[in-house]
Structure formats: structure tokens, C-alpha cells
Protein backbone atom coordinates (compact mmCIF):
# COMPACT_ATOMS: atom_id res chain seq x y z
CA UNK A 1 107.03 125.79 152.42
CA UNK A 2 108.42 126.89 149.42
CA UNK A 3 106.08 124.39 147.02
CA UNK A 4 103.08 125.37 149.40
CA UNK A 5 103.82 129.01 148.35
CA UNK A 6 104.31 128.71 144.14
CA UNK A 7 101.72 125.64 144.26
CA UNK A 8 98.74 128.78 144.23
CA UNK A 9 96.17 128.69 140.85
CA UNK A 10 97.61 130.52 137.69
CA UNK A 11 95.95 133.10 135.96
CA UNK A 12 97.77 131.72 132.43
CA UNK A 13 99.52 128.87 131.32
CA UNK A 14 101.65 127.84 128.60
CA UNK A 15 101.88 124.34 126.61
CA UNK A 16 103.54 123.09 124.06
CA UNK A 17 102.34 119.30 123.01
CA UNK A 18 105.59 117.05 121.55
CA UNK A 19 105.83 113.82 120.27
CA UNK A 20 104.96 111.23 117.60
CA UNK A 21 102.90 111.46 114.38
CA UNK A 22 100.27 109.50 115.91
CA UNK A 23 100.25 110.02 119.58
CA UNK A 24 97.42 111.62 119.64
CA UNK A 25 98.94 115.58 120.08
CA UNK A 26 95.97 117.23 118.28
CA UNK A 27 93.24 115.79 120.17
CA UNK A 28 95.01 116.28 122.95
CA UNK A 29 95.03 120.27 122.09
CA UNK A 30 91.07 120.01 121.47
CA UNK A 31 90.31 117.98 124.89
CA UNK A 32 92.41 120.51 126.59
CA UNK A 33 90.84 123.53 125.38
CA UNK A 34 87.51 122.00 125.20
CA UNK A 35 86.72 122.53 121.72
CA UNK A 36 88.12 121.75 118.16
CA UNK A 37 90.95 123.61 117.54
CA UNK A 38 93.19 121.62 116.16
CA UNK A 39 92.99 119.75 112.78
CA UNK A 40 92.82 116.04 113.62
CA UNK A 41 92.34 114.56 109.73
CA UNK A 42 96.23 114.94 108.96
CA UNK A 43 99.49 115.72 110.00
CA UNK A 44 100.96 119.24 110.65
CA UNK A 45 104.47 120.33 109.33
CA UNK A 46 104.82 123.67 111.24
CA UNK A 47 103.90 123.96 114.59
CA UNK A 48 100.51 125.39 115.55
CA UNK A 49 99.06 127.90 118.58
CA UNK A 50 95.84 127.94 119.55
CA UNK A 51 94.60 130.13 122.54
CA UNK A 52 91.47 129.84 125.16
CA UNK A 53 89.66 129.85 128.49
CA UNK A 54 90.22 126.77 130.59
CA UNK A 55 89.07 126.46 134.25
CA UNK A 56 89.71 129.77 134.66
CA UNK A 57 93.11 129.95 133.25
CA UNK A 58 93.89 132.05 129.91
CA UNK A 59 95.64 128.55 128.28
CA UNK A 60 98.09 128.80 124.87
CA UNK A 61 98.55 124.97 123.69
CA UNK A 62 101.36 125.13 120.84
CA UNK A 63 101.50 121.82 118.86
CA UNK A 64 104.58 121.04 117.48
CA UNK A 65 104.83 118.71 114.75
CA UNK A 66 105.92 114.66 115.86
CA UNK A 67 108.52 112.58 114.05
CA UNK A 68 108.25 108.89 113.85
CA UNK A 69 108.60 107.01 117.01
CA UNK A 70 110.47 104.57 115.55
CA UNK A 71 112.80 106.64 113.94
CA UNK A 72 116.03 107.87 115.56
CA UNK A 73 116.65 112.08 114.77
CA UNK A 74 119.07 111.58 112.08
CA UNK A 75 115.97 109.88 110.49
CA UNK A 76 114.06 113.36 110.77
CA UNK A 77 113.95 116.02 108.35
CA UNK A 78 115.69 119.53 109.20
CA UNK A 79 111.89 121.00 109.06
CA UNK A 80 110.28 119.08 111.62
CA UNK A 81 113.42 119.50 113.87
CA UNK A 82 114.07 123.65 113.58
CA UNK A 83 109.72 123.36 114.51
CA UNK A 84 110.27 121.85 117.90
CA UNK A 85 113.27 123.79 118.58
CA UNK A 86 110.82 126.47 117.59
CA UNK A 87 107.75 125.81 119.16
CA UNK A 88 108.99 126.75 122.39
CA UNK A 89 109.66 130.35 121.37
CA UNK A 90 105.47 130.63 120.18
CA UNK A 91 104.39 131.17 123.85
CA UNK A 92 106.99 133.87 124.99
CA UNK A 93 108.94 133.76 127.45
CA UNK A 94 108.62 130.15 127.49
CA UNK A 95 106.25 127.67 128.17
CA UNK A 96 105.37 126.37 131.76
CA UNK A 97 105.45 122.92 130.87
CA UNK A 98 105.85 120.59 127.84
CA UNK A 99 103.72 117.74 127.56
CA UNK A 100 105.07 114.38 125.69
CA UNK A 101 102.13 112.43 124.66
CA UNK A 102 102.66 109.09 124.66
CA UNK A 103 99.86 106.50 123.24
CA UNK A 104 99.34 103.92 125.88
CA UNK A 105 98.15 100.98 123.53
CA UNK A 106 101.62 101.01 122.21
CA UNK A 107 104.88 99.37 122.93
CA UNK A 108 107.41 101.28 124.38
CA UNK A 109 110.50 99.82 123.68
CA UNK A 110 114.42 101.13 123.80
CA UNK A 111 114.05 102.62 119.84
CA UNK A 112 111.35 104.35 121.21
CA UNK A 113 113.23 105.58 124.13
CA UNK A 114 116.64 106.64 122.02
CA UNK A 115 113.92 108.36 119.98
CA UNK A 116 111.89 110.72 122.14
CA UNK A 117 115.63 110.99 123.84
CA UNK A 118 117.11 112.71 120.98
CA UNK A 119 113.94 114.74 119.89
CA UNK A 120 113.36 116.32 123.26
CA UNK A 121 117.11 117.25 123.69
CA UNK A 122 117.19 119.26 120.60
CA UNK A 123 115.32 121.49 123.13
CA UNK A 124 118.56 120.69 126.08
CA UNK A 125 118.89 118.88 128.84
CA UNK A 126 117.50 121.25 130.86
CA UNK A 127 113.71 120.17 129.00
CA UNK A 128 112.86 117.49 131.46
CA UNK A 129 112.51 119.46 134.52
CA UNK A 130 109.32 120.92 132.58
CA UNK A 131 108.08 117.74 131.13
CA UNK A 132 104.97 115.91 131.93
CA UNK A 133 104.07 113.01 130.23
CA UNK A 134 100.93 112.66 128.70
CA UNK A 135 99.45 109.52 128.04
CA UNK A 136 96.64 108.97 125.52
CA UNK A 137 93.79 106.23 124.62
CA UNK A 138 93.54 106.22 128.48
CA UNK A 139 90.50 104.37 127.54
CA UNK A 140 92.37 101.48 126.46
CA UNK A 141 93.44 100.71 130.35
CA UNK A 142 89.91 99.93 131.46
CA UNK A 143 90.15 100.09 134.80
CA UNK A 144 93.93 99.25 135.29
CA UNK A 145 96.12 101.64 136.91
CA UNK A 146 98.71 103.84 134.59
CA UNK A 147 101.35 103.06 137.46
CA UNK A 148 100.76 99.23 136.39
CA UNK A 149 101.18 99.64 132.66
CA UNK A 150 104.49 101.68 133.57
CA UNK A 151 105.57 98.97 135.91
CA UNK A 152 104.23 95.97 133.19
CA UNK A 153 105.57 98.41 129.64
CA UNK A 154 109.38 97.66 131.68
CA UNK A 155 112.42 99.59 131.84
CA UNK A 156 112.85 101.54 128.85
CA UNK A 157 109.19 103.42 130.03
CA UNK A 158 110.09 103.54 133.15
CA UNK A 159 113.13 105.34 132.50
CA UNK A 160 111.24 108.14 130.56
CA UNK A 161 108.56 108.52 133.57
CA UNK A 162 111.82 108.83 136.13
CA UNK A 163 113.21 111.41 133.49
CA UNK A 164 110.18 113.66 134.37
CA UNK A 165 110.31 113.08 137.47
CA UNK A 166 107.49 110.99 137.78
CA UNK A 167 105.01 113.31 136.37
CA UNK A 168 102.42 111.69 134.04
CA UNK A 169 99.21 111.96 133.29
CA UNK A 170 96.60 109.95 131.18
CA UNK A 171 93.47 111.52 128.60
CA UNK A 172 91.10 109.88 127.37
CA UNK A 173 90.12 111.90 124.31
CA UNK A 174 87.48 109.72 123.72
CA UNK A 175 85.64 111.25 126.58
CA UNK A 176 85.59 115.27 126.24
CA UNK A 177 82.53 115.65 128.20
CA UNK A 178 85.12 114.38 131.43
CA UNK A 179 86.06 118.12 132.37
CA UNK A 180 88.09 116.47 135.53
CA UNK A 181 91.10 115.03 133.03
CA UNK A 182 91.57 117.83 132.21
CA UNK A 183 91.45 120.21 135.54
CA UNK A 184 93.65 117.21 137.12
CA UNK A 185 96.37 118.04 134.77
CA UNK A 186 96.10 121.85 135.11
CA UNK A 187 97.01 120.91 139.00
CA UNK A 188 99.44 118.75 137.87
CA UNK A 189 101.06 121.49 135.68
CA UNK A 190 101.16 124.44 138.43
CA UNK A 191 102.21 121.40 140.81
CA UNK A 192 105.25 121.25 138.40
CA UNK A 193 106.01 125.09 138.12
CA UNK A 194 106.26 125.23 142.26
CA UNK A 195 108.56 123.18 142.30
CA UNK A 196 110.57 124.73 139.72
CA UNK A 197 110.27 128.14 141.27
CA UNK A 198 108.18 129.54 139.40
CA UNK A 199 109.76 129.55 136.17
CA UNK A 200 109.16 128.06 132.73
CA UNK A 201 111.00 126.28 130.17
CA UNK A 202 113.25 128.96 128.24
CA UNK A 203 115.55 128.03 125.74
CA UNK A 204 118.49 130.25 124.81
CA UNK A 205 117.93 133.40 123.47
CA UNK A 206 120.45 133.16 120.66
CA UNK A 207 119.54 129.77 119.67
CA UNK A 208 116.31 131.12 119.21
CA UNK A 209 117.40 134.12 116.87
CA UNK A 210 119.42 131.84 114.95
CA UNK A 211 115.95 129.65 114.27
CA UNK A 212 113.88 132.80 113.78
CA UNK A 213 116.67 133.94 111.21
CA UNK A 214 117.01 130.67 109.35
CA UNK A 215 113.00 130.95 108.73
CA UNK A 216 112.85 133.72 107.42
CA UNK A 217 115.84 133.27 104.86
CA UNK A 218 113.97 130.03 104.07
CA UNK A 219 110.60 131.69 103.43
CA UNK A 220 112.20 134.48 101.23
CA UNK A 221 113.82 131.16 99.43
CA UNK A 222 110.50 129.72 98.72
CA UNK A 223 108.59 132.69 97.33
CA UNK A 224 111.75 133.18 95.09
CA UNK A 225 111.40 129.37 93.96
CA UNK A 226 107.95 129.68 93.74
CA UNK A 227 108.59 132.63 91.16
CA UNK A 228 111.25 130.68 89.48
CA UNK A 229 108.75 128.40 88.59
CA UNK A 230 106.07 130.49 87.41
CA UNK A 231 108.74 132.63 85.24
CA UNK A 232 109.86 128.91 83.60
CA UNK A 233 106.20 128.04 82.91
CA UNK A 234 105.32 132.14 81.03
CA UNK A 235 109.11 131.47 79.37
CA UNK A 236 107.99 128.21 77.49
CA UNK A 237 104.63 129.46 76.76
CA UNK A 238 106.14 132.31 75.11
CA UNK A 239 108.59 130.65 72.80
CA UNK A 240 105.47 129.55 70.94
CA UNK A 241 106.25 125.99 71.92
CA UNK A 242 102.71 125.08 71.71
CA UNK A 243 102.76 125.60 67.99
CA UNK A 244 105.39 122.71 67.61
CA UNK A 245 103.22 119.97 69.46
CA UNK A 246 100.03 121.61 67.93
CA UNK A 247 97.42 124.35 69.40
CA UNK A 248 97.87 123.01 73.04
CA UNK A 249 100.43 120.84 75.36
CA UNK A 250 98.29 118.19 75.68
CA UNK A 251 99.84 115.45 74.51
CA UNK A 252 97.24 112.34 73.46
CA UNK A 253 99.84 109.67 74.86
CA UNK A 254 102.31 110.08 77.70
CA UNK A 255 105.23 107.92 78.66
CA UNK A 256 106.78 107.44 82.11
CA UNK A 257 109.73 106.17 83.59
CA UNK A 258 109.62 105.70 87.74
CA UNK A 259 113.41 106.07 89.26
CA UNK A 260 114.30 106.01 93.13
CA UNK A 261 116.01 104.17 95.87
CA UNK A 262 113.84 101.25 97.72
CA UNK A 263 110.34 102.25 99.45
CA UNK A 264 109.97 105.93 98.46
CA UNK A 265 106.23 104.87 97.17
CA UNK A 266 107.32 103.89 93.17
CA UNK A 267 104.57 101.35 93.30
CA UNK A 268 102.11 103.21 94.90
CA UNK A 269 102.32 105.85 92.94
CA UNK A 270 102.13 104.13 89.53
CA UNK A 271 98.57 102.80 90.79
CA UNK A 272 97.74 106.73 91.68
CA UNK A 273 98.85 108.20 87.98
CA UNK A 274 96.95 104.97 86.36
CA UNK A 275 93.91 105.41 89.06
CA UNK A 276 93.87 101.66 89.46
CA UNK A 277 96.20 98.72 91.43
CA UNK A 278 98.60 97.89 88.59
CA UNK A 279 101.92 97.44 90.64
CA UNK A 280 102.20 95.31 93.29
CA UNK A 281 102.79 97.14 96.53
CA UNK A 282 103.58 94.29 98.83
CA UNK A 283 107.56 93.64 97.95
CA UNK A 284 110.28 94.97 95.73
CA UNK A 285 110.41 94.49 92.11
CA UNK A 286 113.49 93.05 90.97
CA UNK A 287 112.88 93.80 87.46
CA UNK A 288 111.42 96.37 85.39
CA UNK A 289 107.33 96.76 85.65
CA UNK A 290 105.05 97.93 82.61
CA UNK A 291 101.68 98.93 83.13
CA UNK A 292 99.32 101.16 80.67
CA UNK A 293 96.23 102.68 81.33
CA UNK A 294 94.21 105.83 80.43
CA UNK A 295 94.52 108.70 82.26
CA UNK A 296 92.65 112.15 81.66
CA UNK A 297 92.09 111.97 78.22
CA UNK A 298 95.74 110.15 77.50
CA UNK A 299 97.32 106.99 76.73
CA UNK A 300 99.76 106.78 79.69
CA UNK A 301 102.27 104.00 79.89
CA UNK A 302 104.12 103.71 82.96
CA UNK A 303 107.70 101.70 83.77
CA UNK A 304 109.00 101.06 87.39
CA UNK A 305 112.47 100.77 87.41
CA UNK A 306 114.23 98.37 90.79
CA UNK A 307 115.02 100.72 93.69
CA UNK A 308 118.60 101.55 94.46
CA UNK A 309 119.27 101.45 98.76
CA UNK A 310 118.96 104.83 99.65
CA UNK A 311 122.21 106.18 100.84
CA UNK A 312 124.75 103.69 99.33
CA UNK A 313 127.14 104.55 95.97
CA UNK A 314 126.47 103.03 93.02
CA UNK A 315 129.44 100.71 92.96
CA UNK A 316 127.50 98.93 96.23
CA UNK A 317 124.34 98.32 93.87
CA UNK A 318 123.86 94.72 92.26
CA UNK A 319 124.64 94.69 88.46
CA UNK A 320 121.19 93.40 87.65
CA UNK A 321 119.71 96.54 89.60
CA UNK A 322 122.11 99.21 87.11
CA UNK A 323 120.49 96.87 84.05
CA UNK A 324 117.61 97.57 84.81
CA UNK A 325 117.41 101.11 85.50
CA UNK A 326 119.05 101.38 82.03
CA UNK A 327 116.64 99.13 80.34
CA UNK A 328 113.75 100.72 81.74
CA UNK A 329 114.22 103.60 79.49
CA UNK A 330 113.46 101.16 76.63
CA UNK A 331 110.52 99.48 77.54
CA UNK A 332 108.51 102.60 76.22
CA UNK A 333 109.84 103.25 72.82
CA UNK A 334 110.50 105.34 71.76
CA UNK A 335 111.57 106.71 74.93
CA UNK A 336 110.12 108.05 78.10
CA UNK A 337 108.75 111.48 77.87
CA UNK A 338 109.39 111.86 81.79
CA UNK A 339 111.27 110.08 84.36
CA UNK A 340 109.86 110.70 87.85
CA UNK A 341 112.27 110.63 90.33
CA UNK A 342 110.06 109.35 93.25
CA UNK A 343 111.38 110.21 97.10
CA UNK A 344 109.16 110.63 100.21
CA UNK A 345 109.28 114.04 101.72
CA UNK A 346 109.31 112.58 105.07
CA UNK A 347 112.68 111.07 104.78
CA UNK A 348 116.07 113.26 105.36
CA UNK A 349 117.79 113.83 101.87
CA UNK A 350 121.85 114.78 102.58
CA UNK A 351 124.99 114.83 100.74
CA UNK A 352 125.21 110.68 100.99
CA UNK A 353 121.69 110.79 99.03
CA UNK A 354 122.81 113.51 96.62
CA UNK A 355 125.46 111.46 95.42
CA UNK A 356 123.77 108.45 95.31
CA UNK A 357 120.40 109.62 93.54
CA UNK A 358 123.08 111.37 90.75
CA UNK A 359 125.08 108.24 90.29
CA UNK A 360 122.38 106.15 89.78
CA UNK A 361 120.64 108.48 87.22
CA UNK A 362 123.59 109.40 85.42
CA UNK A 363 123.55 105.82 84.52
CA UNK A 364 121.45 106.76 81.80
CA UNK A 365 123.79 109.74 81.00
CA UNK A 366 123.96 113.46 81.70
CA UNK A 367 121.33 114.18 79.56
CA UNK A 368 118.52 112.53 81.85
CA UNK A 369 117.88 116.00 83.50
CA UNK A 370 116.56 118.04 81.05
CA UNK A 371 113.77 115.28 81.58
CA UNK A 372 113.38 114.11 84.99
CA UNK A 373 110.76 115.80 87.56
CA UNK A 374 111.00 115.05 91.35
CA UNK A 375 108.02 113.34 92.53
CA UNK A 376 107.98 113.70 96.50
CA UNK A 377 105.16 111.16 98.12
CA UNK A 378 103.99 110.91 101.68
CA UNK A 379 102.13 114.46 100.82
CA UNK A 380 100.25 114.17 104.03
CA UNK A 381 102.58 114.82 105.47
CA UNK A 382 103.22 118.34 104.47
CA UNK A 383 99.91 118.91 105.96
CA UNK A 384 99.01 122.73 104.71
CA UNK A 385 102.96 123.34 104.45
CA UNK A 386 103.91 124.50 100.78
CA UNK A 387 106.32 121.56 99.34
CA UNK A 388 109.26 124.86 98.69
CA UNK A 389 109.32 124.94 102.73
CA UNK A 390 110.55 121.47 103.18
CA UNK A 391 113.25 122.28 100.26
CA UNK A 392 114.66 125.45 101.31
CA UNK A 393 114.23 123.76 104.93
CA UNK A 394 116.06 120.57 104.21
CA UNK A 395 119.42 122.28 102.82
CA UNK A 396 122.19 122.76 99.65
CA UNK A 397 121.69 118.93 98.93
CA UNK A 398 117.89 118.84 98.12
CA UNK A 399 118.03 122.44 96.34
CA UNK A 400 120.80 120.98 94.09
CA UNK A 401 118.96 117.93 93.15
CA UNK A 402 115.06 120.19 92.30
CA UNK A 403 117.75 122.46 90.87
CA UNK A 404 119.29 119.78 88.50
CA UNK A 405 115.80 119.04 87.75
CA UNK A 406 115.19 122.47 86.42
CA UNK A 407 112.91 123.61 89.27
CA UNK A 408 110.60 120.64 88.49
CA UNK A 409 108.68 118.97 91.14
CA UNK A 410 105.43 117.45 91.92
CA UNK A 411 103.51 116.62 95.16
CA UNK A 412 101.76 113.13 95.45
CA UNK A 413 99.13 111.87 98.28
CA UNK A 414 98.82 107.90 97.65
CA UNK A 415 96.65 107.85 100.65
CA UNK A 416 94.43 110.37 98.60
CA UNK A 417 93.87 108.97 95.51
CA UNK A 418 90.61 110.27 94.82
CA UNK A 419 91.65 113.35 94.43
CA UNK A 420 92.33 113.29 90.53
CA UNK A 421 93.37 116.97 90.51
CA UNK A 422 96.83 115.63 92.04
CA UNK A 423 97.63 113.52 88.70
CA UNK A 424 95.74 116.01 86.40
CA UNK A 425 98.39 118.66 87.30
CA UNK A 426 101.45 116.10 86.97
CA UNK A 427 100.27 115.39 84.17
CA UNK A 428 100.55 119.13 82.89
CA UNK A 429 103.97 119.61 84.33
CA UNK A 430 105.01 116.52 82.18
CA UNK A 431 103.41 118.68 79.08
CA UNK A 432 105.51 121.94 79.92
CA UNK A 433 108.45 119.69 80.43
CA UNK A 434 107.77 118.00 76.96
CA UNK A 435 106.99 121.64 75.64
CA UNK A 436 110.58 123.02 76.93
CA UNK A 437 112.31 120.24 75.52
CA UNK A 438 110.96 120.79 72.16
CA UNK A 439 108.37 118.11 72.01
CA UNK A 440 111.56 115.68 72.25
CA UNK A 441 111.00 112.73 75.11
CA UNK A 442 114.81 110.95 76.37
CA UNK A 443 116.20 108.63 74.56
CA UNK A 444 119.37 106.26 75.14
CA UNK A 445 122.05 105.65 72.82
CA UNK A 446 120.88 103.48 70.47
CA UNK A 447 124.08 101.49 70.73
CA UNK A 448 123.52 101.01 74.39
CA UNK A 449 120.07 100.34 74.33
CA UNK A 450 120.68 97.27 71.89
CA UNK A 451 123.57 96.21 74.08
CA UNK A 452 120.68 96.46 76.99
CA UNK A 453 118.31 94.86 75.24
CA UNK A 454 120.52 92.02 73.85
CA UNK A 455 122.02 91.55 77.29
């Protein structure tokens, strides 16, 4: 009697969507509300509410953003985890039901499983009494049933559907125009609140202060980095700098140095500063790279360096690797006038990183510094997020290394390499750098470079 009772029509109902990059949450958001709400074209780094009319229900859909599905949560930055902890507190006091989409046309294997396992139970155990699984490309099944691709997929999905209790629910977001998706799974979500009483998903309170707090120290962080930056730029300007390198910064010929641990996006984004496919993408380079090319009115040289593995000391790196991150500095005599330090802003950076990225670049001596600039890739991923969030987000061990770097720091989109205005502005950073540094670019020891170069 009880279910009969709470299983009556609501007047309002709260959402939050969870899940991977690519399951589809966004569309999902639009086919629910029956109009284009949310962006579709990239990835979101902060969660996003959007608010509307739905058969006859006052809906609020909050889209948190995913992680990768193959990734397990130590694997996730500290951003995109305090934003689904968060995203439950957008819809006050809670949302009725959280909806994990799930892309049917994909395996769904145990990595997957430990995955959406971990990410969900930042929010407790207590999430999956309010979770429905959502599955998207329903159009992809044809005519099978879901409970057949469940029963086919094999344990590890089956699990997850028992975990909700067997609630599921498949959109085809393909087909908007199909109202009944859509009204099917507002049943299914009041079906859900019955028989939980009536209540929705709340997390605690103090957790939730201690999120909300941690924000907003981070946001007064950023504007004060922001500042930093913008104080550094006026201070060079005003030492008349420009007067030693002529009446401008702009330097006719540029040389650059590309440092980092293994798949960061070197490669990738030595073919977006040259605007053409110079470096080979494919594999790792064992050896040093040259390429040359001209770039916005300059003579730009570029040198990849072998990646280091990520997290590991520099003791557990092959000789030949150190030999050639210290050669690579000669390969562009006389010296680099930047090195970019290249690291994806998707990828956790900790205290095992820290020491890692500062062991391998001190191999070229404490002086490297004053000229290195962080180059963070996998932009899109940001989405409209300012690159100082995921900083003060990601903790002490990032904000020591931008701080080592002098507050230096660029934002690349390889996926987005038509937009020139990315490289234009790197390559005025590299110009203020230059300017602050006297007009001097890096250069080794001369006694070591020989030794290098001999070697």
C-alpha cells in the first residue's frame, strides 16, 4: 500500500546526470528537457543546471562532469571529483534520483565496473538506492531487448543493474521527437522515490560545507593567480625590457625545447606550434626530434626531448632517456629560448609527479626555471573552466610546480588546431619570458654540453 500511496505524479523533480566523458550525459539533459540546453560540442569541467517544464513536472537536470571510464578514481583529477560530490548539493535538498548513463554500444567490462564503483561512492553508499541507470544510443539495439544486452554484456553489467536495483532505462537521443522515452522514465523516477519513501538523495550536510568552502578558497586562489600574472607581465614591461631586444618583444626566431613524461601530447603539440605534422604521433621517440618551421612571422625551431614514465624517480629512468633530455638543450644552439614542460590537464599531478617532473628537469640544472613554461594539453577538456581552477583545484603539488615556473603557463587544444590564436599567444608568453630574462635564452654548461655531444 505504501508504494501505491508515494507512487502519485510529482509536481517537481530533481536530476543529476553522472558518468563518463562520452556517455552521452549532455544529450541526455537536452532529450530530457526537450530542448538544447546543454552544450554537446565539448566537455564540461564544472557541473551544470539547467531548469524546465516536462510533462507537467517543473524538472532541474544538473550535469556533472564524467571521468574516463576506463580510468580508476585515483586516475581523476581533484576538480572533476569535488564536482560530483558537488553536483548533488545544486538541486537543494537533494536530488530525487541520479541517473548513470551508460552508452550501450560499449563494452562493459570489470575496469569499467571498479570505475563507475569508485566515482559514484564518492557520493556514499547510500547513492544506489537513488540510482537509475540510463542507457544511451538505444538506437544501436534495433529491436533487441535492453534485458538481453544486460544478460549477453555478462556479469560485471549485471552487477551494476542489481546495484540499482534493477532500475534502467534506455534513450535514444537520436530520436527527440519520441516524447514517450522520456515520460517512461519520469514514471520510472517517481516509481523509485515511492519506494524510497518519499525522500531524495541527500548527502551530508558537513561534507557539503566542507566542498562549498574549499571552492570558494579555490576561486579567491585563482583571481589572485590570475593577478599575479598580469602584475608579472606590467613588471617586465616596465623595466624597459623592450628596449634591450629592440622597440617590441617580438623576437624574429624562436627556439623550443619540449620536456615531459610519456603521452602528455609532446608530439602533438609540436605539429600545433609548427601548424603542420612534423612529429610522428603514432609511438614514442627514443631520441631527440628536430623540426623547424615558420610560425607567425618567426623562425621557430622546435626539439622533442624522450618522455620520462610519469610517476617514477629519476634513478628508474634508462640512461639513454637522461642523455637525451640533456642533449636536447643543444640541438638548438645556441640554446633554447623556452622549454615547454608539456602535461595533460586531465591527468592527476601529486607529490610522486612533483618529484619526478623536478628530478628530471633539474637534469639540466637549477637554472632551467627561470625558462621553462607549463604547457597543459587536452584543453577540451577544461571546457569553459579557466585553466587557474584546475590548479588551485588540483593541490600544493601543481601550485609548486606553475610556481617554480614563475606563474608561467599556457593552454593547448591539439584537437583545435585551427585556431591559430592558441599558438599566437604562446608564442607571446615565450617573448615576455625572453623579455624577463633579459633577452638571454638557457644554456648548458659548455663543459657538459661537449661531454653530451661527444658522448
Amino acid at each position: 500500500m505504501l508504494h501505491i500511496c508515494f507512487s502519485h505524479h510529482l509536481s517537481e523533480l530533481k536530476i543529476v546526470l553522472l558518468g563518463s566523458t562520452d556517455g552521452g550525459k549532455s544529450s541526455s539533459g537536452n532529450t530530457i528537457l526537450g530542448r538544447e540546453e546543454f552544450d554537446t560540442r565539448g566537455r564540461t569541467a564544472q557541473c551544470v543546471k539547467r531548469q524546465g517544464q516536462v510533462a507537467g513536472r517543473q524538472v532541474t537536470v544538473v550535469e556533472a562532469p564524467g571521468w574516463w571510464m576506463d580510468h580508476q578514481l585515483e586516475e581523476t583529477t581533484e576538480l572533476t571529483k569535488n564536482e560530483i560530490e558537488l553536483s548533488v548539493s545544486l538541486c537543494p535538498p537533494g536530488p530525487h534520483t541520479l541517473l548513470l548513463v551508460i552508452r550501450v554500444d560499449k563494452p562493459f567490462t570489470g575496469t569499467e565496473k571498479k570505475s563507475v564503483q569508485d566515482h559514484l561512492e564518492l557520493l556514499s553508499e547510500r547513492v544506489w538506492s537513488h540510482t537509475i541507470v540510463l542507457f544511451t544510443r538505444g538506437d544501436w539495439l534495433g529491436d533487441t531487448p535492453i534485458e538481453q544486452h544486460i544478460e549477453s554484456e555478462g556479469e560485471s553489467l549485471q552487477w551494476l543493474v542489481e546495484k540499482c536495483g534493477n532500475r534502467y532505462h534506455v534513450l535514444n537521443n537520436e530520436k527527440r521527437e519520441d516524447h514517450m522515452q522520456v515520460t517512461q522514465l519520469m514514471e520510472k523516477i517517481e516509481e523509485m522515490v515511492a519506494a524510497n519513501r518519499g525522500h531524495h538523495y541527500e548527502m551530508e550536510r558537513q561534507r557539503i560545507e566542507i566542498l562549498e568552502e574549499n571552492r570558494r578558497r579555490d576561486e579567491e586562489r585563482v583571481k589572485e593567480r590570475m593577478m599575479k600574472v598580469k602584475i608579472e607581465k606590467v613588471k617586465i614591461e616596465r623595466e624597459s625590457l623592450r628596449s634591450q631586444m629592440g622597440d617590441s618583444l617580438h623576437l624574429s626566431e624562436l627556439r623550443i625545447v619540449l620536456l615531459g613524461y610519456i603521452g602528455p601530447g609532446k608530439s602533438s603539440s609540436g605539429n600545433t606550434i609548427l601548424g603542420r605534422e612534423e612529429f610522428d604521433t603514432v609511438g614514442r621517440t627514443a631520441q631527440c626530434v628536430k623540426r623547424e618551421g615558420q610560425v607567425a612571422g618567426r623562425q621557430v625551431t622546435v626539439v622533442e626531448a624522450p618522455g620520462w614514465w610519469m610517476n617514477v624517480s629519476l634513478n628508474q629512468t634508462p640512461n639513454m632517456t637522461k642523455e637525451e633530455i640533456e642533449l636536447s638543450v643543444s640541438l638548438c644552439p645556441p640554446g633554447p629560448h623556452a622549454l615547454l614542460l608539456v602535461m595533460r590537464v586531465s591527468t592527476p599531478f601529486r607529490e610522486a609527479e612533483k618529484i619526478s617532473m623536478q628530478e628530471h628537469l633539474e637534469l639540466l640544472s637549477e637554472r632551467v626555471w627561470s625558462h621553462t613554461i607549463v604547457l597543459f594539453t587536452c584543453g577540451d577538456w577544461l571546457g569553459d573552466t579557466p585553466i587557474e581552477q584546475h590548479i588551485e583545484s588540483e593541490g600544493k603539488s601543481l601550485q609548486w610546480l606553475v610556481e617554480k615556473c614563475g606563474n608561467r603557463y599556457h593552454v593547448l587544444n591539439n584537437e583545435k588546431r585551427e585556431d591559430h590564436m592558441q599558438v599566437t599567444q604562446l608564442m607571446e608568453k615565450i617573448e615576455e619570458m625572453v623579455a624577463g630574462n633579459r633577452g638571454q635564452h638557457y644554456e648548458m654548461e659548455r663543459q657538459r654540453g661537449e661531454i653530451m655531444k661527444a658522448a
